[in-house]
C-alpha atoms as a PDB file:
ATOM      1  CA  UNK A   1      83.749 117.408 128.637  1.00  0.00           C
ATOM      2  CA  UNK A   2      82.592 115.026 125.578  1.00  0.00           C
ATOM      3  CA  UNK A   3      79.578 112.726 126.871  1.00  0.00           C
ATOM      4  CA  UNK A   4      79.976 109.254 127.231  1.00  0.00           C
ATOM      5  CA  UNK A   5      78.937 107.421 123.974  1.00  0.00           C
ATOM      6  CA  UNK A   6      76.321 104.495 124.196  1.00  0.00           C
ATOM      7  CA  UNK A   7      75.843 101.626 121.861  1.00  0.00           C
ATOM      8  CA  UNK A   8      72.389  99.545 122.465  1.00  0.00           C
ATOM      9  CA  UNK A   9      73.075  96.402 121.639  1.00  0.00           C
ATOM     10  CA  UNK A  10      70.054  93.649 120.077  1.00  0.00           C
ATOM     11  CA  UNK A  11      70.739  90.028 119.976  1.00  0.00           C
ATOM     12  CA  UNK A  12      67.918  88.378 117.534  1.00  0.00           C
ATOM     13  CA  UNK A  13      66.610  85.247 116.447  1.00  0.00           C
ATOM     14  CA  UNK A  14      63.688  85.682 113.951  1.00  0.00           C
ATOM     15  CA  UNK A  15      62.229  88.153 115.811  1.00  0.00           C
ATOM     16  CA  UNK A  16      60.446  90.238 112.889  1.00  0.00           C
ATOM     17  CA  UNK A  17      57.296  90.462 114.461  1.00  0.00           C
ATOM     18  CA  UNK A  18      58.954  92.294 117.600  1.00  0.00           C
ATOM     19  CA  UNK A  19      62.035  93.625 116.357  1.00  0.00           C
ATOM     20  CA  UNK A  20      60.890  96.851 114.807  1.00  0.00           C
ATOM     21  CA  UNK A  21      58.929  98.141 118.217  1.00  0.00           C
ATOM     22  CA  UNK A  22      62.015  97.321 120.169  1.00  0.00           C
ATOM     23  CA  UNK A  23      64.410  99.729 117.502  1.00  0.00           C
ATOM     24  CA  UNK A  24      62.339 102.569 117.639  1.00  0.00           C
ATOM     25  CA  UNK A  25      62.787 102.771 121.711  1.00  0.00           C
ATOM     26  CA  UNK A  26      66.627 102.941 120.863  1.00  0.00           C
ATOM     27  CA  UNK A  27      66.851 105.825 118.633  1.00  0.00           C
ATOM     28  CA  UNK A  28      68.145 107.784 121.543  1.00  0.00           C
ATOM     29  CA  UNK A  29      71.628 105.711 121.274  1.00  0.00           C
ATOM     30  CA  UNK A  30      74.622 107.118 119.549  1.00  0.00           C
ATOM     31  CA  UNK A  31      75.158 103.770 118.141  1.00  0.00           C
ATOM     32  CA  UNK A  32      72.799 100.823 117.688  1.00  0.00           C
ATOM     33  CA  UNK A  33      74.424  96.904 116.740  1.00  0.00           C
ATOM     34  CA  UNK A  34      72.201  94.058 115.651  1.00  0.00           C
ATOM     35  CA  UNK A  35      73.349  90.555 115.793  1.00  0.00           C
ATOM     36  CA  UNK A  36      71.040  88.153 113.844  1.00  0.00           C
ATOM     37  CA  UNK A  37      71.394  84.297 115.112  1.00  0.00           C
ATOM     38  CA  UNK A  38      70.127  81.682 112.499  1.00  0.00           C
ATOM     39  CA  UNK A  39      68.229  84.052 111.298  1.00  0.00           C
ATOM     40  CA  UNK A  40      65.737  82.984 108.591  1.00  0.00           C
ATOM     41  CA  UNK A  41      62.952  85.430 108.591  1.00  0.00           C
ATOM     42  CA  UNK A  42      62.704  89.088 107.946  1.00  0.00           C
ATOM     43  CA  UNK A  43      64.613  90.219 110.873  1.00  0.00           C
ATOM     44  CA  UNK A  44      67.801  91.449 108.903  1.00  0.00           C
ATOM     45  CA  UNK A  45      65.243  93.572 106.606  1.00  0.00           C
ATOM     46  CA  UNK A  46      64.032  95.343 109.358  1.00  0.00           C
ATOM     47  CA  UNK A  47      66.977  95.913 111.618  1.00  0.00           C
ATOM     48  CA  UNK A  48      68.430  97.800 108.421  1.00  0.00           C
ATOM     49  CA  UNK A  49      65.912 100.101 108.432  1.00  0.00           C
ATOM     50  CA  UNK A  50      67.928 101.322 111.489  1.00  0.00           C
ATOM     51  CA  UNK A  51      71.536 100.371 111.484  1.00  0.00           C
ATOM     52  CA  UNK A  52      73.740  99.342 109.243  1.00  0.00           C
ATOM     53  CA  UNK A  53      75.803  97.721 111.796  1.00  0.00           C
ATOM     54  CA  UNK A  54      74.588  94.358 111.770  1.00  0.00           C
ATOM     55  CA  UNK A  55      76.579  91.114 112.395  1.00  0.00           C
ATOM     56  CA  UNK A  56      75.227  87.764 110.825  1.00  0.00           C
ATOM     57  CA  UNK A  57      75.964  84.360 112.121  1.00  0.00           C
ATOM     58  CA  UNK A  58      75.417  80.945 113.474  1.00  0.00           C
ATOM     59  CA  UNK A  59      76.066  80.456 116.994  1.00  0.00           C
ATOM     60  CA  UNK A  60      75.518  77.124 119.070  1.00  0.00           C
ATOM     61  CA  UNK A  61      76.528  78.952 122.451  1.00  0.00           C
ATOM     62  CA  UNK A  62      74.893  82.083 123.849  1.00  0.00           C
ATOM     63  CA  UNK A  63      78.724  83.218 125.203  1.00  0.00           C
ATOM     64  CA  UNK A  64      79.679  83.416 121.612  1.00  0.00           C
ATOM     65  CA  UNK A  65      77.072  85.224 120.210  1.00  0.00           C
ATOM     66  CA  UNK A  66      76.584  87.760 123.226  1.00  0.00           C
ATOM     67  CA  UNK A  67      80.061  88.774 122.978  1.00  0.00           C
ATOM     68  CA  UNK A  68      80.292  88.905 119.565  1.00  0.00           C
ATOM     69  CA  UNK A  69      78.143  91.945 119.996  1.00  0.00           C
ATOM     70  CA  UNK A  70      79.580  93.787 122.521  1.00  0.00           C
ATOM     71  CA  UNK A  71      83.038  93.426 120.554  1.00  0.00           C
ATOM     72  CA  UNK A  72      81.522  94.970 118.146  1.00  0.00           C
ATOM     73  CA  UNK A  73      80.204  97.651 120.081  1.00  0.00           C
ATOM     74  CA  UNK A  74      82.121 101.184 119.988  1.00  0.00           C
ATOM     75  CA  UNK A  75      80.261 103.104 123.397  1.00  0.00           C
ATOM     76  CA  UNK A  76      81.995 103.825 126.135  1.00  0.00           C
ATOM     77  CA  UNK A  77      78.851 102.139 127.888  1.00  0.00           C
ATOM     78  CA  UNK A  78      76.524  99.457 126.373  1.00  0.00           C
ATOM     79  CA  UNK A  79      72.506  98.787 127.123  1.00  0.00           C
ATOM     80  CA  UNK A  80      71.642  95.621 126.008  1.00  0.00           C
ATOM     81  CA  UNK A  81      68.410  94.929 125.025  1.00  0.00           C
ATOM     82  CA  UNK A  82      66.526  91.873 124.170  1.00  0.00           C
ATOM     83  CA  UNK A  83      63.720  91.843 121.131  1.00  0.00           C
ATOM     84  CA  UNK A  84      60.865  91.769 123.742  1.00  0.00           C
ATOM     85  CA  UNK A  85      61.814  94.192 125.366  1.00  0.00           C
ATOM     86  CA  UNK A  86      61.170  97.940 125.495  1.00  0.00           C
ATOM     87  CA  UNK A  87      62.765 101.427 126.439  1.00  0.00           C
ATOM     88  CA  UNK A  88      60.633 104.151 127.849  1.00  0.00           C
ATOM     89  CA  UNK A  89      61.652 107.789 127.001  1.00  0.00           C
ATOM     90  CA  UNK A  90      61.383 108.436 131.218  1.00  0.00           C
ATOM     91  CA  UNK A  91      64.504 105.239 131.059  1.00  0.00           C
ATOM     92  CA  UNK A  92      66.543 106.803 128.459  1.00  0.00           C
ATOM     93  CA  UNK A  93      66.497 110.255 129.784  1.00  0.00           C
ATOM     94  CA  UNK A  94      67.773 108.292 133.390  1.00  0.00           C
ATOM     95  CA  UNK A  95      70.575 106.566 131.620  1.00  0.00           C
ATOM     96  CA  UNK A  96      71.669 109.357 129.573  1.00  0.00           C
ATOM     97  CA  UNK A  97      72.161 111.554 132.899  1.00  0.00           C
ATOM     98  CA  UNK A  98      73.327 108.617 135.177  1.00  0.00           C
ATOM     99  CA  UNK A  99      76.615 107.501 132.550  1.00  0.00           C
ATOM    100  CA  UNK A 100      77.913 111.185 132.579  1.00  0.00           C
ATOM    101  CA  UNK A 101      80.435 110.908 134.881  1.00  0.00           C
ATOM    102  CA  UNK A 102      80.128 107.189 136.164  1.00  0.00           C
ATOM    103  CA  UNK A 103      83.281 105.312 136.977  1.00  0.00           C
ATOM    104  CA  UNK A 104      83.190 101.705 134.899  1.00  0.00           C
ATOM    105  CA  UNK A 105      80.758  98.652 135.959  1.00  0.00           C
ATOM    106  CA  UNK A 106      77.266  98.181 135.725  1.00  0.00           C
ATOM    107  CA  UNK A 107      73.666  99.545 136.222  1.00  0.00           C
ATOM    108  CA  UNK A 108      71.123  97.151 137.468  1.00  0.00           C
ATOM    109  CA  UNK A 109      67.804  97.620 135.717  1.00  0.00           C
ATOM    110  CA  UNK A 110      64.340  97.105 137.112  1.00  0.00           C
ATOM    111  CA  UNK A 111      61.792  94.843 134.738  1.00  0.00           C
ATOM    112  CA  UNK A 112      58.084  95.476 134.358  1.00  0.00           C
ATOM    113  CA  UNK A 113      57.539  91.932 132.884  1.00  0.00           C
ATOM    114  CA  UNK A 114      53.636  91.580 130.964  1.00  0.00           C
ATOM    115  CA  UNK A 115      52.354  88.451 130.397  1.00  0.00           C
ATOM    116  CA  UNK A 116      49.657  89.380 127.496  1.00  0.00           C
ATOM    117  CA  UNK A 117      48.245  92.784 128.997  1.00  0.00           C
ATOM    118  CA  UNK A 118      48.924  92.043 132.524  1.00  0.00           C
ATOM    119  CA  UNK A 119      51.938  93.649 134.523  1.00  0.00           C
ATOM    120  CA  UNK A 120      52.995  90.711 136.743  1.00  0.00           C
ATOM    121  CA  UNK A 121      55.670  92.585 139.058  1.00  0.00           C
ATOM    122  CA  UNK A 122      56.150  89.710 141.545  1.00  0.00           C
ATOM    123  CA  UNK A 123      57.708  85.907 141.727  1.00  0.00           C
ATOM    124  CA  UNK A 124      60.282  85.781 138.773  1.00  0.00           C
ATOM    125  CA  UNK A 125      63.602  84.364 138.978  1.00  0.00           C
ATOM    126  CA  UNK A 126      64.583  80.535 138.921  1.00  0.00           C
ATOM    127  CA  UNK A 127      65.304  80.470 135.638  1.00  0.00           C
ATOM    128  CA  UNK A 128      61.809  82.168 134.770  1.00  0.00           C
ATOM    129  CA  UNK A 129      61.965  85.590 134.932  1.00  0.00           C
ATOM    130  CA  UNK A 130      64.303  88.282 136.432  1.00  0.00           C
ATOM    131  CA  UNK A 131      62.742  91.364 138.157  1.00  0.00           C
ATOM    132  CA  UNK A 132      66.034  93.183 137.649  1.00  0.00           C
ATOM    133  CA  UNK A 133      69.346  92.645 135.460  1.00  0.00           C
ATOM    134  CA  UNK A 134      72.709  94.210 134.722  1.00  0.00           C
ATOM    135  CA  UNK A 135      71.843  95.277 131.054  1.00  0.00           C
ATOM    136  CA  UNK A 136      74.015  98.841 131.306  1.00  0.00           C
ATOM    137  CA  UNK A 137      77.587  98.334 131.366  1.00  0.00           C
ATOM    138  CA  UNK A 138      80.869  99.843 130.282  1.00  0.00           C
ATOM    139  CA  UNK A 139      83.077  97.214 127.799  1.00  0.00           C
ATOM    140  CA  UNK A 140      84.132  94.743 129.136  1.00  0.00           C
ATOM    141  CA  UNK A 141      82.287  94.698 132.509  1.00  0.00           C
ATOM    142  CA  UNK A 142      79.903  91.930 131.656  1.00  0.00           C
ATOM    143  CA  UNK A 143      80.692  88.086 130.631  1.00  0.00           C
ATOM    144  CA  UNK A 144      79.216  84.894 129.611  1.00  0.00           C
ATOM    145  CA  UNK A 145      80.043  81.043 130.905  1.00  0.00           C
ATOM    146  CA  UNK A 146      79.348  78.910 128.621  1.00  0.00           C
ATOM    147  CA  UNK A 147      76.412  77.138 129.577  1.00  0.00           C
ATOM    148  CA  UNK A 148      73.638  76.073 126.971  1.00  0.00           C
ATOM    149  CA  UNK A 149      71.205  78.105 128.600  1.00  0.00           C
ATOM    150  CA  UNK A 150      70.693  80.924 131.438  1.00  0.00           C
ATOM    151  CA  UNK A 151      75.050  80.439 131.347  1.00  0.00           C
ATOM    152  CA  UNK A 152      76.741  82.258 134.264  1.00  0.00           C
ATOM    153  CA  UNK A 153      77.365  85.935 134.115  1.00  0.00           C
ATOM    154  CA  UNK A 154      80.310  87.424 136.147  1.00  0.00           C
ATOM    155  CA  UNK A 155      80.422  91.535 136.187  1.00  0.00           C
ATOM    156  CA  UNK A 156      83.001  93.890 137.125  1.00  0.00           C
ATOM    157  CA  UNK A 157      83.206  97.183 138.612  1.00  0.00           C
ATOM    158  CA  UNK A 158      81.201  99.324 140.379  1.00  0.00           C
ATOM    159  CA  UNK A 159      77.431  98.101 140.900  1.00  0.00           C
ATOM    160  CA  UNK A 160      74.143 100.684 140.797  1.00  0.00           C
ATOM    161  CA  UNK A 161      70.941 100.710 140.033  1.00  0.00           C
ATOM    162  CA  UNK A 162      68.548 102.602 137.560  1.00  0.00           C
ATOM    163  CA  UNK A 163      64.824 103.424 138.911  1.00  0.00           C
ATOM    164  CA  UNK A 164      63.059 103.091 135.641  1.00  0.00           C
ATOM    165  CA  UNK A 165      62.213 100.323 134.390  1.00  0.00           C
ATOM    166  CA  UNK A 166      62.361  98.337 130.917  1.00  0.00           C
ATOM    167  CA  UNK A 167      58.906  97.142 129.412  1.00  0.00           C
ATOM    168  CA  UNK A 168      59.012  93.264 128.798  1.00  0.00           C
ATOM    169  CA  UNK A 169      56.664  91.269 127.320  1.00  0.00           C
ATOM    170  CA  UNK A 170      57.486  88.350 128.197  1.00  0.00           C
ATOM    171  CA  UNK A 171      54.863  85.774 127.578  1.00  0.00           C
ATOM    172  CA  UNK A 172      51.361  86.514 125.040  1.00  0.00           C
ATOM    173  CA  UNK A 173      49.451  84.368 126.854  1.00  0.00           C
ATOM    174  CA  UNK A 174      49.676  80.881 129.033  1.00  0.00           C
ATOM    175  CA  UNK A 175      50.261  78.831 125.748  1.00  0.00           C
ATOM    176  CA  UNK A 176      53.383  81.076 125.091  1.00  0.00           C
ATOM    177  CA  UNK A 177      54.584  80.479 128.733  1.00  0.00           C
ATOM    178  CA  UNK A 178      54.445  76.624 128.360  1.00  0.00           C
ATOM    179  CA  UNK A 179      56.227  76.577 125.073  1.00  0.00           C
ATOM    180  CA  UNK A 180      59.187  79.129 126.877  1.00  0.00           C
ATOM    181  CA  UNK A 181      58.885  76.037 129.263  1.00  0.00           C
ATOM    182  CA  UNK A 182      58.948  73.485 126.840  1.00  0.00           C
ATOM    183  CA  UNK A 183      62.266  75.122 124.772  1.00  0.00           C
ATOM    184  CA  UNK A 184      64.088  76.078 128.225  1.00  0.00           C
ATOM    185  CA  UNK A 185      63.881  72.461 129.512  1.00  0.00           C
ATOM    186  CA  UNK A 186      64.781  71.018 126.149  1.00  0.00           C
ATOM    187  CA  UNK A 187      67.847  73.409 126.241  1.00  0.00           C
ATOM    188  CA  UNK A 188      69.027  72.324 129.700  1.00  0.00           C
ATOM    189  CA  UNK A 189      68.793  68.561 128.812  1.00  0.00           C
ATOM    190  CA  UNK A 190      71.197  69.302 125.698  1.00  0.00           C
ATOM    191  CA  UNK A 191      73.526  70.718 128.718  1.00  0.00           C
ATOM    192  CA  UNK A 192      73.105  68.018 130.667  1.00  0.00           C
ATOM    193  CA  UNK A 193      73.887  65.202 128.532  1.00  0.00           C
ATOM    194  CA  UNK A 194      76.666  67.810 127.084  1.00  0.00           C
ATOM    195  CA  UNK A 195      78.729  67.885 130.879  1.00  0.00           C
ATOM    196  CA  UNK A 196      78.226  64.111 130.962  1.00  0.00           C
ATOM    197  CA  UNK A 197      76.607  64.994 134.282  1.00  0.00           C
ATOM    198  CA  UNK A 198      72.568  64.802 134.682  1.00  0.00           C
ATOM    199  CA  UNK A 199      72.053  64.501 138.337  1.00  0.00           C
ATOM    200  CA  UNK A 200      69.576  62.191 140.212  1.00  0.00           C
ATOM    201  CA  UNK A 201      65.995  61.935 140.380  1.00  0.00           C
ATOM    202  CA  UNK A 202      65.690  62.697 143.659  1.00  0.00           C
ATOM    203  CA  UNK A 203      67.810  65.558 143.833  1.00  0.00           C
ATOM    204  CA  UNK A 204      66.192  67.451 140.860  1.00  0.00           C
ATOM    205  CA  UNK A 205      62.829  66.159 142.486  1.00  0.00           C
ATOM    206  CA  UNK A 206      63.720  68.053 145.645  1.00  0.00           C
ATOM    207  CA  UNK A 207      63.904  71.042 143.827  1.00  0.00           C
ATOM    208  CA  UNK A 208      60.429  71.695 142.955  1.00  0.00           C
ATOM    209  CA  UNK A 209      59.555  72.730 146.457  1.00  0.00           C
ATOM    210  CA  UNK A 210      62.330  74.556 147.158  1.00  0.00           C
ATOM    211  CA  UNK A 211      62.351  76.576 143.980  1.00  0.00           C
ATOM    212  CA  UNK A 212      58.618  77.267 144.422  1.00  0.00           C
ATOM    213  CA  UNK A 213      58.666  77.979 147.598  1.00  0.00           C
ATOM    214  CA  UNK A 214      61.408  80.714 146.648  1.00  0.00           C
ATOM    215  CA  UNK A 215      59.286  82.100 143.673  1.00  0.00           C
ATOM    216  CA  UNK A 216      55.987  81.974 145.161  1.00  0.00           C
ATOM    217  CA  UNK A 217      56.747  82.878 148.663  1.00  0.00           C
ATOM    218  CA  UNK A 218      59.910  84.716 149.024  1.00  0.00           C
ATOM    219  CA  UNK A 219      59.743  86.716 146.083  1.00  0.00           C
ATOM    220  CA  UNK A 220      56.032  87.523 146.465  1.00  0.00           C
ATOM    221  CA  UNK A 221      54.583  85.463 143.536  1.00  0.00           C
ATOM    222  CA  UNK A 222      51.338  85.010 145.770  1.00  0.00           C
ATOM    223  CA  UNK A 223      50.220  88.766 145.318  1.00  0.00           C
ATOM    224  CA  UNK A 224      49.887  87.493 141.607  1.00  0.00           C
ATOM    225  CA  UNK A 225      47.454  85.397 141.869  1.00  0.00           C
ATOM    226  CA  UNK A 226      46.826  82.235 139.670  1.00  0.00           C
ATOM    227  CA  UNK A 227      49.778  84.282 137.625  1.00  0.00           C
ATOM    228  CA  UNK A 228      52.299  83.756 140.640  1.00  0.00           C
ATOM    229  CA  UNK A 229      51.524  80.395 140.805  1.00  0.00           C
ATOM    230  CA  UNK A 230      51.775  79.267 137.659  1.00  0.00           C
ATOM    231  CA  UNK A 231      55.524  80.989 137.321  1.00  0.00           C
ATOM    232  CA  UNK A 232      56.439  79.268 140.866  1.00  0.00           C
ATOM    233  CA  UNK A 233      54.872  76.130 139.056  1.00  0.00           C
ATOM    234  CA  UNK A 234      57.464  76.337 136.435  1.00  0.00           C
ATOM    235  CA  UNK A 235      60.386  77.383 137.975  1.00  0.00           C
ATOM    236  CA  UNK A 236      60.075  74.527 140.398  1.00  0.00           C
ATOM    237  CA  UNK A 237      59.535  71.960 138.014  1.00  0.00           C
ATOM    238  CA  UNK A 238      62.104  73.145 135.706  1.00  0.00           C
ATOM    239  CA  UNK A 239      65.176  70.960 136.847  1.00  0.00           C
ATOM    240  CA  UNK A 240      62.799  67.633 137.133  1.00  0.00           C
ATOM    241  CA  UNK A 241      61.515  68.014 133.601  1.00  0.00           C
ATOM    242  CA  UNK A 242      65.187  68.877 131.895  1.00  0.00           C
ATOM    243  CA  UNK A 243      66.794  65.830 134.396  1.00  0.00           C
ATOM    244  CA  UNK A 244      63.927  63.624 132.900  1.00  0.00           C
ATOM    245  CA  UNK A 245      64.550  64.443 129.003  1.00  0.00           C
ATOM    246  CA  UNK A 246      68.122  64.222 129.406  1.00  0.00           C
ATOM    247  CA  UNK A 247      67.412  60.728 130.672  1.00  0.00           C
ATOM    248  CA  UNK A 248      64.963  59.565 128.632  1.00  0.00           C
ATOM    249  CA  UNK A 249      65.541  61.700 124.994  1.00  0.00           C
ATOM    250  CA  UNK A 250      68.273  61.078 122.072  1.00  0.00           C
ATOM    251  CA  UNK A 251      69.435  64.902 120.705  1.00  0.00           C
END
């Protein structure tokens, strides 16, 4: 029996200080697509050191340019990887053996998620962080909504789970977490005043204590440290801040 093919899909925007790291981790792939969004630095030089499969464009929705990579993606199974993030050998070797044989759907994968040099395993999610995401599927298992940022995924087909996990670095330092901040809740406000629809004060106001209390407590964050905190900080303060530029900031 012929093994199942794999593409690893990259989505990149002026990412040449990370991109290069990332494409050496995917070597293992039969087939490796690069999509470069607005790019304007010297990320299409460097992804063609690896593929020539590369799709250029402009996209103002992350639906359009997600699945304008997986279309172009000829696998019978797809891991899709962001710029920051990194595959171990121990990971491929587990998703080259788990595909063979796998009916379609989707592989949940674990996250080791560094922020500078320090593994920070508990608290993410909220909109800051996942611990785990679907980023092995076969075509056609995984779609966007259409949402400005963090948009709705809906998967088909079986669900399982990988033990290995990817490397993400996913902040350099605190500085780097409070611009992600800074660019997430700017998104979201864009949304907001897009669906004509920005909620109340109160409501989003609410939501700081319940979405920290979520982060920091239920999902561990305190076994962090100062770390855990500050992700539970910004998670919870996340819908306030993008409710508050929506109402108060022009586009």
């Amino acid at each position: 029996m012929t093994p199942p093919r794999l593409s690893a899909l990259v989505v990149a925007h002026n990412e040449e200080a990370q991109l290069a790291d990332c494409l050496e981790t995917l070597r293992f792939a039969d087939e490796l697509v690069v999509v470069l969004d607005k790019c304007t630095d010297g990320s299409k030089a460097i992804a063609g050191k690896f593929t020539d499969k590369l799709i250029e464009g402009s996209w103002d929705v992350e639906a359009d340019r997600q699945h304008a990579g997986i279309d172009a993606c000829g696998g019978d199974w797809i891991l899709h990887i962001d710029a920051d993030e990194r595959v171990t050998p121990d990971l491929a070797q587990e998703i080259r053996t788990r595909i063979e044989g796998t009916p379609p759907g989707y592989f949940l994968i674990p996250f080791d998620n560094y922020i500078g040099d320090r593994l920070v395993r508990y608290g993410w999610g909220a909109s800051f962080g996942v611990s785990a995401a679907a980023r092995l599927y076969t075509p056609g298992a995984k779609r966007w909504g259409n949402q400005p940022i963090h948009p709705k995924v809906t998967m088909q087909g079986e669900r399982q789970r990988l033990q290995t996990p990817i490397i993400h670095y996913h902040d350099r330092d605190i500085s780097d977490m409070i611009q992600r901040f800074d660019r997430y809740t700017t998104m979201q406000a864009h949304g907001l005043r897009a669906a004509q629809d920005i909620g109340t004060f109160r409501k989003n106001f609410r939501r700081i204590f319940t979405r920290f209390f979520k982060c920091y407590i239920q999902r561990k964050g305190y076994r962090e440290g100062y770390y855990g905190f500050l992700i539970g900080l910004f998670a919870g303060l996340m819908p306030l801040v993008a409710y508050l530029k929506a109402r108060l900031e022009n586009d």
